[in-house]
PDB file of N, CA and C in Angstrom:
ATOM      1  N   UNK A   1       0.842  -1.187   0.000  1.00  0.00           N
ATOM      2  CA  UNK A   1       0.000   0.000   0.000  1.00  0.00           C
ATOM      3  C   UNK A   1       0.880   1.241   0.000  1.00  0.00           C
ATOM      4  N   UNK A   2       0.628   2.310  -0.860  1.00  0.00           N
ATOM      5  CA  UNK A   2       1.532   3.406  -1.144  1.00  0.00           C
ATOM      6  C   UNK A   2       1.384   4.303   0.266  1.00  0.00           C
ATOM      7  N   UNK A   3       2.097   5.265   0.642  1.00  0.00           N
ATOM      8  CA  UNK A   3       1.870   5.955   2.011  1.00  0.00           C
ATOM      9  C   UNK A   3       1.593   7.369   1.551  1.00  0.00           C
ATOM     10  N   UNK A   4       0.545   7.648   2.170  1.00  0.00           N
ATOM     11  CA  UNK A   4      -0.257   8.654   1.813  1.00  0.00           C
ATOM     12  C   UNK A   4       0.468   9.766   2.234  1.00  0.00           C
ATOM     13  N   UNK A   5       0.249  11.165   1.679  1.00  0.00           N
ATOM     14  CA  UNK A   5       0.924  12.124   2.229  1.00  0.00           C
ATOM     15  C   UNK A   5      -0.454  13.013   2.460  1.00  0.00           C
ATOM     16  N   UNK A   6       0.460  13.908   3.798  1.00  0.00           N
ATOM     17  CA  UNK A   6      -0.676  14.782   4.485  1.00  0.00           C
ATOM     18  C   UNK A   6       0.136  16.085   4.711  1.00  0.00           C
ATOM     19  N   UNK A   7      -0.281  16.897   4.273  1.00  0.00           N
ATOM     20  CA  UNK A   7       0.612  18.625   4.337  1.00  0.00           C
ATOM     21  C   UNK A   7       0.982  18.762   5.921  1.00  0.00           C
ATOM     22  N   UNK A   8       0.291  17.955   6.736  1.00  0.00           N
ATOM     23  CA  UNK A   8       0.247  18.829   8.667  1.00  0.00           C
ATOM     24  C   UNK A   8       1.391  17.557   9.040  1.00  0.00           C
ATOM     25  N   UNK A   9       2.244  18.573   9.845  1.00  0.00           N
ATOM     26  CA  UNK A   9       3.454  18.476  10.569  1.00  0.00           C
ATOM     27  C   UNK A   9       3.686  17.983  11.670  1.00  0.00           C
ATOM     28  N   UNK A  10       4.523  17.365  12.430  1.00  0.00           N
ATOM     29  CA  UNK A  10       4.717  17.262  13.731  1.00  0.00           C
ATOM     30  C   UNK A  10       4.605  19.238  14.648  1.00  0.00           C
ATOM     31  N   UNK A  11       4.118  19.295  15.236  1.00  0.00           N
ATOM     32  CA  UNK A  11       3.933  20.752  16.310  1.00  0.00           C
ATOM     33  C   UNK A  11       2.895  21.801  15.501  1.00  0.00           C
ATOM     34  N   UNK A  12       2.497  21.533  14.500  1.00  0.00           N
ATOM     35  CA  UNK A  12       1.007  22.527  13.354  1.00  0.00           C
ATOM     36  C   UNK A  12       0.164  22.475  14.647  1.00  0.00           C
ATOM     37  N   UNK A  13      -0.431  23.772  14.511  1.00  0.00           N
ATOM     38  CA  UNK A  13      -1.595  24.099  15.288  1.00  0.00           C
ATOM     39  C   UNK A  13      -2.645  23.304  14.366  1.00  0.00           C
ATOM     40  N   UNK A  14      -3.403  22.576  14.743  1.00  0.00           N
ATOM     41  CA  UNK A  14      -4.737  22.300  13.928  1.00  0.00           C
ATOM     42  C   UNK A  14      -5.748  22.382  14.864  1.00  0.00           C
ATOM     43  N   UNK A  15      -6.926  22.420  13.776  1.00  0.00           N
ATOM     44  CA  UNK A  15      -8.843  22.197  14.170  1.00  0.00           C
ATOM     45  C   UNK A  15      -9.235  21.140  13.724  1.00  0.00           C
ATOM     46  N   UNK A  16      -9.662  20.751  14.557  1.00  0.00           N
ATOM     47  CA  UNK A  16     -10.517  19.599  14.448  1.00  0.00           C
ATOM     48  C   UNK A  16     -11.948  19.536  13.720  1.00  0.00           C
ATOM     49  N   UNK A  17     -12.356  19.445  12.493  1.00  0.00           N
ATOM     50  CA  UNK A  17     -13.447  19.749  11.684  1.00  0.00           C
ATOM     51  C   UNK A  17     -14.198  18.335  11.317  1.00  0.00           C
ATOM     52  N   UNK A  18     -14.452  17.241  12.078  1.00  0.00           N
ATOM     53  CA  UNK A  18     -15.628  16.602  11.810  1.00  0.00           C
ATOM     54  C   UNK A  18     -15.553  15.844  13.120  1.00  0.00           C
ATOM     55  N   UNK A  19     -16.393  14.839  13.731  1.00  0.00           N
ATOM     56  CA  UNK A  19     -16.543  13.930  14.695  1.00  0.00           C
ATOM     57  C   UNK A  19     -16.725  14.276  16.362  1.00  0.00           C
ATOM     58  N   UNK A  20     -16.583  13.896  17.306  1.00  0.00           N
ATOM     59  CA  UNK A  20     -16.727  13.739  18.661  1.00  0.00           C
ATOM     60  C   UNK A  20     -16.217  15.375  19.375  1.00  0.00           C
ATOM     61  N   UNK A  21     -14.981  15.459  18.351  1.00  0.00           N
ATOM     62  CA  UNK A  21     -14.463  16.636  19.506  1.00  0.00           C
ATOM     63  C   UNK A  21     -14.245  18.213  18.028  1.00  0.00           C
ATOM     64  N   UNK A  22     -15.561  18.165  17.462  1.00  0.00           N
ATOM     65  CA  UNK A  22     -14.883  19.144  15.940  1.00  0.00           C
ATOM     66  C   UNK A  22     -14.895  20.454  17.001  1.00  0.00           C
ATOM     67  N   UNK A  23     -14.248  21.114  16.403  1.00  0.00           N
ATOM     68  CA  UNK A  23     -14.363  22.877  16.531  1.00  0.00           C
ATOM     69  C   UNK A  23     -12.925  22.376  17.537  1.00  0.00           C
ATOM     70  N   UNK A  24     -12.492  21.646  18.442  1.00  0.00           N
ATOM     71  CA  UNK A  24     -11.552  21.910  19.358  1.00  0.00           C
ATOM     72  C   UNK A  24      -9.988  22.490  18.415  1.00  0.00           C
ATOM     73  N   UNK A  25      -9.224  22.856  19.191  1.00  0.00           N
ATOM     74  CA  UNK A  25      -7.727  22.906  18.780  1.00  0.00           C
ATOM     75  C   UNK A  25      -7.035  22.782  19.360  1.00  0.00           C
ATOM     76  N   UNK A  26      -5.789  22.220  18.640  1.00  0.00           N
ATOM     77  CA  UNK A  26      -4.462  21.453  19.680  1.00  0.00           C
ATOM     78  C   UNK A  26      -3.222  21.418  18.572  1.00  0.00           C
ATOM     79  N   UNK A  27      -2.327  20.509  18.792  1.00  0.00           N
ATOM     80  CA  UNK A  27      -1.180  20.686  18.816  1.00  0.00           C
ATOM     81  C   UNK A  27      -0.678  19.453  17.953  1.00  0.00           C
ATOM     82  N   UNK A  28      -0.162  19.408  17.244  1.00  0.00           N
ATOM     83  CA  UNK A  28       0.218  17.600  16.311  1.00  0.00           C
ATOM     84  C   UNK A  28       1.349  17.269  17.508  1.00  0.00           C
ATOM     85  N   UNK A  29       0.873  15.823  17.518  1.00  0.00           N
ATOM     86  CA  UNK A  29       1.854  15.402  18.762  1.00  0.00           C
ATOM     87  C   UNK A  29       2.530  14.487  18.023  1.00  0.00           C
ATOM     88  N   UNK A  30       2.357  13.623  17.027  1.00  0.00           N
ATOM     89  CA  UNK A  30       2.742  12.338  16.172  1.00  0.00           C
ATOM     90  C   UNK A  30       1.903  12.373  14.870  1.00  0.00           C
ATOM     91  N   UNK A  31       3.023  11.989  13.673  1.00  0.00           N
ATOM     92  CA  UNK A  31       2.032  11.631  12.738  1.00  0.00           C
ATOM     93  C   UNK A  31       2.278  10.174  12.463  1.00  0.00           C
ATOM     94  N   UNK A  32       1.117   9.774  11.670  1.00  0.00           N
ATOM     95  CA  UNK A  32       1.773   8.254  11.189  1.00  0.00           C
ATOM     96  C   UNK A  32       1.144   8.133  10.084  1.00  0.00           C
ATOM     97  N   UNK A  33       2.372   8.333   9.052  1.00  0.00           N
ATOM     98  CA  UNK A  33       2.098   8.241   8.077  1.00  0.00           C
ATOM     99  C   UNK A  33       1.749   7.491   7.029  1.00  0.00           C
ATOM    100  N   UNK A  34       1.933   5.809   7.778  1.00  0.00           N
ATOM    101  CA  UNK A  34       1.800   4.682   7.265  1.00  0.00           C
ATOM    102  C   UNK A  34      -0.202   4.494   6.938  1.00  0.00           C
ATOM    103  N   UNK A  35      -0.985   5.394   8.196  1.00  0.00           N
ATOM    104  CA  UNK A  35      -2.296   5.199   8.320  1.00  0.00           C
ATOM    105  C   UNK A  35      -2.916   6.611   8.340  1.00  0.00           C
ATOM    106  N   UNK A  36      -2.027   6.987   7.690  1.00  0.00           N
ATOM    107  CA  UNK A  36      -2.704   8.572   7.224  1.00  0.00           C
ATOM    108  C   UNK A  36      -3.417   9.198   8.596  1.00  0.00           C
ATOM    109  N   UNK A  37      -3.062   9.279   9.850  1.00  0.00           N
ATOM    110  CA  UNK A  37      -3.196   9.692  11.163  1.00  0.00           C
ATOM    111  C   UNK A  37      -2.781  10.644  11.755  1.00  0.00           C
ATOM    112  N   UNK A  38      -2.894  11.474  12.815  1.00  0.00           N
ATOM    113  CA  UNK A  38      -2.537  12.199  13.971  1.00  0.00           C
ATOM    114  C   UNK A  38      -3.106  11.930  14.897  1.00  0.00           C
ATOM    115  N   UNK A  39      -1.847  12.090  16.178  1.00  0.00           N
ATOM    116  CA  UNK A  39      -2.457  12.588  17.359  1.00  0.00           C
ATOM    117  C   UNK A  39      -2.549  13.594  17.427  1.00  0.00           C
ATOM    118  N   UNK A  40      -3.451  14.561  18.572  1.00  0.00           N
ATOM    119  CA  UNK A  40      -3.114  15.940  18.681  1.00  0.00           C
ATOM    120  C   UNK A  40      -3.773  16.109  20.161  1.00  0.00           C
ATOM    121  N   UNK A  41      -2.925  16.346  20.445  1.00  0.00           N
ATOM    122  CA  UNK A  41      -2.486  17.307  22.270  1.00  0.00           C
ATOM    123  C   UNK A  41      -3.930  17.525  22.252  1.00  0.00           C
ATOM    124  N   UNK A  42      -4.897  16.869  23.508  1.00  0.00           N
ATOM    125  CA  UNK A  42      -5.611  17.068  23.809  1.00  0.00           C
ATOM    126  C   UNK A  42      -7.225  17.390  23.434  1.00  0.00           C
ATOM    127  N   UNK A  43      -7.018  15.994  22.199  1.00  0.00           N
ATOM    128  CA  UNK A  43      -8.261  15.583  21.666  1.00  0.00           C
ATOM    129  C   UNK A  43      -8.220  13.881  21.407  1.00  0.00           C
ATOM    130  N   UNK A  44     -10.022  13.704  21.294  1.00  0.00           N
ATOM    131  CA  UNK A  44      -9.869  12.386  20.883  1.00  0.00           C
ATOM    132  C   UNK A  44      -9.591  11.358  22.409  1.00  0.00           C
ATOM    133  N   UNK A  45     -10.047  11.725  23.327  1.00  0.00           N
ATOM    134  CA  UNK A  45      -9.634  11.152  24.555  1.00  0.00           C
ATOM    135  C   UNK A  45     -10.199   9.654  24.462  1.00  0.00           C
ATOM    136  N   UNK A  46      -8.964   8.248  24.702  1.00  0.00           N
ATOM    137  CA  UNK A  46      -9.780   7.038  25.077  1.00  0.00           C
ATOM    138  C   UNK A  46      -9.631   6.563  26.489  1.00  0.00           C
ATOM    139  N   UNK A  47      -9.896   5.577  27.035  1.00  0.00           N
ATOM    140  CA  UNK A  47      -9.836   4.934  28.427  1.00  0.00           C
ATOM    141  C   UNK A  47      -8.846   3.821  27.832  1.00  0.00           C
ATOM    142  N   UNK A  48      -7.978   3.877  28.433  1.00  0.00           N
ATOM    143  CA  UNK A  48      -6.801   2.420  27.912  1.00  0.00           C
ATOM    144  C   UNK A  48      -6.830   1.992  29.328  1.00  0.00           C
ATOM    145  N   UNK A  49      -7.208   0.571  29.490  1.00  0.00           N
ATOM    146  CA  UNK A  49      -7.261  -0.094  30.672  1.00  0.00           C
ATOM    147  C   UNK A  49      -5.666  -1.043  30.927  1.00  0.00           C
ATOM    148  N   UNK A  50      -4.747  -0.422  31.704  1.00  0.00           N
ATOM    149  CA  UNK A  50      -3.375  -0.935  32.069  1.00  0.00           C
ATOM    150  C   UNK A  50      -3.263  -1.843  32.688  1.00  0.00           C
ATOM    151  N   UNK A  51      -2.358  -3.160  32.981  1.00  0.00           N
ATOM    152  CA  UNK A  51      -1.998  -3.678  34.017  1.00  0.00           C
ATOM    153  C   UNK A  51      -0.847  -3.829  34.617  1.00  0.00           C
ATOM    154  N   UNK A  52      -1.113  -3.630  35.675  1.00  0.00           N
ATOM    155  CA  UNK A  52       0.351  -3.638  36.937  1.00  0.00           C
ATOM    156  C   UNK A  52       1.151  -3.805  36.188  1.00  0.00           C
ATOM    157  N   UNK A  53       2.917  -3.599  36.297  1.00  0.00           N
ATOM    158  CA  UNK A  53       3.597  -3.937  36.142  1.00  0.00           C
ATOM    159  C   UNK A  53       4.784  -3.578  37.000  1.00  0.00           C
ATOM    160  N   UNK A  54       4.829  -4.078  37.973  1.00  0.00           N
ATOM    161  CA  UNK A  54       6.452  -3.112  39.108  1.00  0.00           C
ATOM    162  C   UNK A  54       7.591  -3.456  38.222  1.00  0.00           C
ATOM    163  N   UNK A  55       8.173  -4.357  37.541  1.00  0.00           N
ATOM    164  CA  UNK A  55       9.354  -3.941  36.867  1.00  0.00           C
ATOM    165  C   UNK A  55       9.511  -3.188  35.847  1.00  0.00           C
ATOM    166  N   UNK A  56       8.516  -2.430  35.023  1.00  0.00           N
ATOM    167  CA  UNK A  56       8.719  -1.319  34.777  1.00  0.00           C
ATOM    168  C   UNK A  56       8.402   0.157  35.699  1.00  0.00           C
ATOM    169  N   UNK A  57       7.573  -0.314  36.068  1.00  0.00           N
ATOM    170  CA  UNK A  57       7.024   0.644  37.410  1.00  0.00           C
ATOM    171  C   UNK A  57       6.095   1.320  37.156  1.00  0.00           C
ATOM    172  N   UNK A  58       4.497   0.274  36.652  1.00  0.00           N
ATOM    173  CA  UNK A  58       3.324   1.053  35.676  1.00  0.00           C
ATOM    174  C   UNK A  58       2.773   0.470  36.808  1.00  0.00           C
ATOM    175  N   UNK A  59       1.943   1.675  37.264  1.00  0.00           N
ATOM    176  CA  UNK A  59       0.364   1.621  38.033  1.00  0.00           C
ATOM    177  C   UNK A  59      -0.782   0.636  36.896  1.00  0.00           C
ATOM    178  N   UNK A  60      -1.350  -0.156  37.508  1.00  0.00           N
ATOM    179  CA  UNK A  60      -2.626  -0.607  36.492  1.00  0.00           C
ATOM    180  C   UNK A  60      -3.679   0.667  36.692  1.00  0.00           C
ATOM    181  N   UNK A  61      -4.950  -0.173  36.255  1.00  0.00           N
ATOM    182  CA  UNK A  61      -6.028   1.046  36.452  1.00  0.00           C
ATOM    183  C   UNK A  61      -6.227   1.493  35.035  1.00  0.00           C
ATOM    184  N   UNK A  62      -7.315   2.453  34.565  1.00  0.00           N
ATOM    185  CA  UNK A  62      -7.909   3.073  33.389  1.00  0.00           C
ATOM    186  C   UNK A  62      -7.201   4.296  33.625  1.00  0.00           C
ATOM    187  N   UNK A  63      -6.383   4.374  32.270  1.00  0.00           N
ATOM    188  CA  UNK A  63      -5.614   5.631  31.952  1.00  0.00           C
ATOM    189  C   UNK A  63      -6.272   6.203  30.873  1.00  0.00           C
ATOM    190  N   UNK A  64      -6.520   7.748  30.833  1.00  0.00           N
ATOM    191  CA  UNK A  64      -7.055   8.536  29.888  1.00  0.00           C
ATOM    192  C   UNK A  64      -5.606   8.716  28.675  1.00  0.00           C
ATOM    193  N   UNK A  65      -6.124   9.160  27.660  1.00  0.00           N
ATOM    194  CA  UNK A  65      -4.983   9.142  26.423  1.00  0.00           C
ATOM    195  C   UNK A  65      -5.324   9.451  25.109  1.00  0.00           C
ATOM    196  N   UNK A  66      -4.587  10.080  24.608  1.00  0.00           N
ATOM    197  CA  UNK A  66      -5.361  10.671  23.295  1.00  0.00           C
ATOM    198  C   UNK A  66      -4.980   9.818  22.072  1.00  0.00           C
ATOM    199  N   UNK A  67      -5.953   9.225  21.085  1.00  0.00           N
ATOM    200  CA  UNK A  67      -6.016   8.242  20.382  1.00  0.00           C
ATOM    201  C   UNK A  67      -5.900   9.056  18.828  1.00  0.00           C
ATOM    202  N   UNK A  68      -5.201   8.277  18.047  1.00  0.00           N
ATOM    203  CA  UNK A  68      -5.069   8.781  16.760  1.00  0.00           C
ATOM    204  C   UNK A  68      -6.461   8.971  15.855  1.00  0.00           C
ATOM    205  N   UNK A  69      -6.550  10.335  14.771  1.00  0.00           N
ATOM    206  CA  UNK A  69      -7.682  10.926  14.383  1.00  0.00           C
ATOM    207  C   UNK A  69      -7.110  10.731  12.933  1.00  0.00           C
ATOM    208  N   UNK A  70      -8.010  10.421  11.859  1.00  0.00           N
ATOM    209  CA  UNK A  70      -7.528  10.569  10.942  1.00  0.00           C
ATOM    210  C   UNK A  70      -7.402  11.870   9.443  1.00  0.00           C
ATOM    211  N   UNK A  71      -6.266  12.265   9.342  1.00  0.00           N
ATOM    212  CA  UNK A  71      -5.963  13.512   8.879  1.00  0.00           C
ATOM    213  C   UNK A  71      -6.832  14.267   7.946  1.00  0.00           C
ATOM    214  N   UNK A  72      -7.928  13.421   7.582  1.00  0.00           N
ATOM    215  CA  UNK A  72      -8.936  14.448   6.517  1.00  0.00           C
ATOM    216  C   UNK A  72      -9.889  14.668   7.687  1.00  0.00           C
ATOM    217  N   UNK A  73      -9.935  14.713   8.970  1.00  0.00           N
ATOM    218  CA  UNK A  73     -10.472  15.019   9.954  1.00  0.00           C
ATOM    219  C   UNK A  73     -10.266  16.551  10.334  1.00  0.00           C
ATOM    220  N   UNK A  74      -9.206  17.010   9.932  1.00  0.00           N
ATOM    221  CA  UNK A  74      -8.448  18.629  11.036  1.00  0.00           C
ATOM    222  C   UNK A  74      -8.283  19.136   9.585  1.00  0.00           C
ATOM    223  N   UNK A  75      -7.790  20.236  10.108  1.00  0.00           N
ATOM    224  CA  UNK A  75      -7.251  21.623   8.791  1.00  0.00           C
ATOM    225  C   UNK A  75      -6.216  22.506   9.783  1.00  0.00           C
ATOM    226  N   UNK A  76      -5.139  22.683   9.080  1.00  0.00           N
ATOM    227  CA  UNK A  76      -4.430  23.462   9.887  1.00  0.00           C
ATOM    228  C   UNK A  76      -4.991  25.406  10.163  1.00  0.00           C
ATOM    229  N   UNK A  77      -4.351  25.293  11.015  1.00  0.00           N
ATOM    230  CA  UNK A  77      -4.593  26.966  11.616  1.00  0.00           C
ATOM    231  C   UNK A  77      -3.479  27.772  11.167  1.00  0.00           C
ATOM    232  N   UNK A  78      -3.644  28.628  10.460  1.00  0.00           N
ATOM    233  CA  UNK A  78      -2.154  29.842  10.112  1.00  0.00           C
ATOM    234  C   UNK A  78      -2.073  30.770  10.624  1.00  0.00           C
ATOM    235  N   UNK A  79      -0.547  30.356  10.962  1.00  0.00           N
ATOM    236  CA  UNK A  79       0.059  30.917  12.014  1.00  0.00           C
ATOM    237  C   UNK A  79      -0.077  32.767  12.021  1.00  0.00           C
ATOM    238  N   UNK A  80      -0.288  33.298  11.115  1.00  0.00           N
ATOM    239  CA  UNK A  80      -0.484  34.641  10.559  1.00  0.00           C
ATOM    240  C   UNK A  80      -1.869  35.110  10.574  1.00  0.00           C
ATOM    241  N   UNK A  81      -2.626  34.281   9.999  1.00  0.00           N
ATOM    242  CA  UNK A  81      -3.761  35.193  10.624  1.00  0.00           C
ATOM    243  C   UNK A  81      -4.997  34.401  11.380  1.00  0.00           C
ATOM    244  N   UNK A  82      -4.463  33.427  11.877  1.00  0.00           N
ATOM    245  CA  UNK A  82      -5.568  32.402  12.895  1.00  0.00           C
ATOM    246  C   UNK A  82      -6.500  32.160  12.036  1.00  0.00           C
ATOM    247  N   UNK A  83      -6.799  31.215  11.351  1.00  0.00           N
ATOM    248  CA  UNK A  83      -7.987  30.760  10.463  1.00  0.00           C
ATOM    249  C   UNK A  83      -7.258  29.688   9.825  1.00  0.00           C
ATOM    250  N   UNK A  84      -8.636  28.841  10.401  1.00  0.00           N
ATOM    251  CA  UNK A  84      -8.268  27.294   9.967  1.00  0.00           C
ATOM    252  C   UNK A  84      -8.041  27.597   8.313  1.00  0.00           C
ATOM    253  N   UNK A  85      -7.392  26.659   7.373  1.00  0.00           N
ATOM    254  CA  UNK A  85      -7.123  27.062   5.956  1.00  0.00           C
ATOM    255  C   UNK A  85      -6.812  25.417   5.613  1.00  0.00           C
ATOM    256  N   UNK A  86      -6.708  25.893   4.221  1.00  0.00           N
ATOM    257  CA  UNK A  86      -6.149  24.484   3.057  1.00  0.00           C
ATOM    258  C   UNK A  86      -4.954  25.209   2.908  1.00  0.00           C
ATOM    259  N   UNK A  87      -3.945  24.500   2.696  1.00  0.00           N
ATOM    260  CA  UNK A  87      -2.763  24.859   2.458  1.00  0.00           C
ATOM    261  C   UNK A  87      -1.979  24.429   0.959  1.00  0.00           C
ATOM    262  N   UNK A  88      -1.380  25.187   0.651  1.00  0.00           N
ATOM    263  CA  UNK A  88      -0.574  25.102  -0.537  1.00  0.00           C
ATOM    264  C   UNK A  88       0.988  25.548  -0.522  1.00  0.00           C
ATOM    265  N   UNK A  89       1.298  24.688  -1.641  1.00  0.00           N
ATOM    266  CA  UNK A  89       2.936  24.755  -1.606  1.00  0.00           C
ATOM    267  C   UNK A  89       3.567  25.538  -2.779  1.00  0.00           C
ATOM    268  N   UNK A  90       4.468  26.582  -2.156  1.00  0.00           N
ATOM    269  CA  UNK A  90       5.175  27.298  -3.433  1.00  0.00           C
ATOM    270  C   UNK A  90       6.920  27.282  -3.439  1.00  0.00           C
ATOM    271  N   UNK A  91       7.671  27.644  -4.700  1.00  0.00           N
ATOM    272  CA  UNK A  91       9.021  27.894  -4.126  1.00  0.00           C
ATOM    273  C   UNK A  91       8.984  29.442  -3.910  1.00  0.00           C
ATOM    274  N   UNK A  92      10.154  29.781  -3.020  1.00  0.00           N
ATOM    275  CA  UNK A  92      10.309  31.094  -2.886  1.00  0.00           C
ATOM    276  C   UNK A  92      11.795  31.011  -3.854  1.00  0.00           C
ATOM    277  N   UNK A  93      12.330  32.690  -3.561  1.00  0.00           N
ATOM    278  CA  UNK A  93      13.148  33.167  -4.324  1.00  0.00           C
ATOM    279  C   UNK A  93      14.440  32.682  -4.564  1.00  0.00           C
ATOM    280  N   UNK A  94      15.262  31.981  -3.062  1.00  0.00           N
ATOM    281  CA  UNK A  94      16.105  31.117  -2.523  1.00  0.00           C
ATOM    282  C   UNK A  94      16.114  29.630  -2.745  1.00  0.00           C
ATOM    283  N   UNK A  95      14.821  29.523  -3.380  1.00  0.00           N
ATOM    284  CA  UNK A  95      14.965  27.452  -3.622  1.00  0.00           C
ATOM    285  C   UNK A  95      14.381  26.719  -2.857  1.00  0.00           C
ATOM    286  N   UNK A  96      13.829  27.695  -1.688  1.00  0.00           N
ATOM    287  CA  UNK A  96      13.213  26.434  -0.607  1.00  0.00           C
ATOM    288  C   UNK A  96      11.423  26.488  -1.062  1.00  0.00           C
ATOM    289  N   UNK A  97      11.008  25.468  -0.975  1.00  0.00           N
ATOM    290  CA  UNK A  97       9.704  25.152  -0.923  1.00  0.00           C
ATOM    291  C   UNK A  97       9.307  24.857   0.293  1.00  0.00           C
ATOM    292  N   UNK A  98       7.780  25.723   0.074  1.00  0.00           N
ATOM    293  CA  UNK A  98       7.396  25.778   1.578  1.00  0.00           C
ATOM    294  C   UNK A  98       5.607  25.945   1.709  1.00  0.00           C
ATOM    295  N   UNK A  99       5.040  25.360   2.452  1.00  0.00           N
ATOM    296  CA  UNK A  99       3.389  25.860   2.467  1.00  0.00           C
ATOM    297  C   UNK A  99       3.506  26.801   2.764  1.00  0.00           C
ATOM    298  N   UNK A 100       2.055  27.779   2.459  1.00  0.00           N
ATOM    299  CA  UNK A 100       1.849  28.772   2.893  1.00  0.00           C
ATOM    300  C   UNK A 100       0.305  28.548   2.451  1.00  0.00           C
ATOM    301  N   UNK A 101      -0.558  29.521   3.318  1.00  0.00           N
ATOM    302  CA  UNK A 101      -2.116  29.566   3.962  1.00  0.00           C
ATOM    303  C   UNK A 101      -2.939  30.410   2.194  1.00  0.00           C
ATOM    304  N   UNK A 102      -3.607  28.941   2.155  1.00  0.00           N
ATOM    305  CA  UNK A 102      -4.328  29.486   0.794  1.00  0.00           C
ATOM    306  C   UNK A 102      -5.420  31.159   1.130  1.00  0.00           C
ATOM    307  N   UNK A 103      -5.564  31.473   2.717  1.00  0.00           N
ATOM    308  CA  UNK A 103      -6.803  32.366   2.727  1.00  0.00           C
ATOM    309  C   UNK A 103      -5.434  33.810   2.832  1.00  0.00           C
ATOM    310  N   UNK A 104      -4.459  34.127   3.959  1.00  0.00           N
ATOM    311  CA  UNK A 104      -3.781  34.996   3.731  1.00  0.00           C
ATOM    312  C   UNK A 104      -2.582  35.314   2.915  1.00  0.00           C
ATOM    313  N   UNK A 105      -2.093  33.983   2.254  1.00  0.00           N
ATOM    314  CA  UNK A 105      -0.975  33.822   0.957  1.00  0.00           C
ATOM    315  C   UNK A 105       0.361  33.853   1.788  1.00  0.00           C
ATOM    316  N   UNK A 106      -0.162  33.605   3.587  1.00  0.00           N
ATOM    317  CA  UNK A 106       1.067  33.988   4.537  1.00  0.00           C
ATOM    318  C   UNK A 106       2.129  32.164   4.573  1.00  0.00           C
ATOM    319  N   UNK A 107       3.102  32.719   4.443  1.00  0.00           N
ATOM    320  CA  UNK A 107       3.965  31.444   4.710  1.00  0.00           C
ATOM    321  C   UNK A 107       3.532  30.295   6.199  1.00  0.00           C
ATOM    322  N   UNK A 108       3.812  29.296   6.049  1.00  0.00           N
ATOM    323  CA  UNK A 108       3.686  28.546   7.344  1.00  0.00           C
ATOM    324  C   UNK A 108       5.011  27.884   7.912  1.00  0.00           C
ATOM    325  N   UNK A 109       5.587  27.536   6.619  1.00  0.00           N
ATOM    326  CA  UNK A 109       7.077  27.471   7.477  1.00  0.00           C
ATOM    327  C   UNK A 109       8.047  28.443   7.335  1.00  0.00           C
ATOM    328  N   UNK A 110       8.504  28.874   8.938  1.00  0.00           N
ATOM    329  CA  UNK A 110       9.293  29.530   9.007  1.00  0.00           C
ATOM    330  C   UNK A 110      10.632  29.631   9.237  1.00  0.00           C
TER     331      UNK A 110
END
């Protein structure tokens, strides 16, 4: 299976635009690009039920944890003028290619 590509980054501000937690915003914590996924800082919460373990030194019990969302789920936020956006890629003058925010034409990487 070919691996999908997704414009949003490890640390992109994104919104969350369909399912359980839409309208929230957070932070890319992991991508995985193998399943076209993100986590993001403080969405998507599951109950992962642990067990003991003293030689690593894990409490059992139901741990809260944020579960991977999949990336046609969010839209990133630009950094320039706060509004979730579609993003597009241009070169600049120097050779580097870089997104920048289809609504203010503002760069995203800086």
């Amino acid at each position: 299976m070919a691996e999908l590509q997704t414009p949003i980054r490890r640390n992109d501000n994104v919104v969350v635009t369909a399912g359980k937690d839409r309208g929230k915003r957070g932070r890319v914590l992991k991508v995985l690009r193998e399943k076209n996924r993100l986590v993001i800082e403080g969405v998507n919460f599951i109950n992962r039920h642990t067990k003991p373990n003293p030689q690593k030194n894990i409490k059992g019990g139901v741990m809260k944890r944020e579960a991977p969302l999949h990336a046609s789920n969010v839209q990133l936020v630009c950094p320039e003028c706060g509004a979730q956006t579609r993003i597009g890629h241009k070169l600049l003058g120097d050779g580097r290619k870089v997104r920048f925010c289809r609504k203010c034409q503002g760069v995203v990487d800086k």
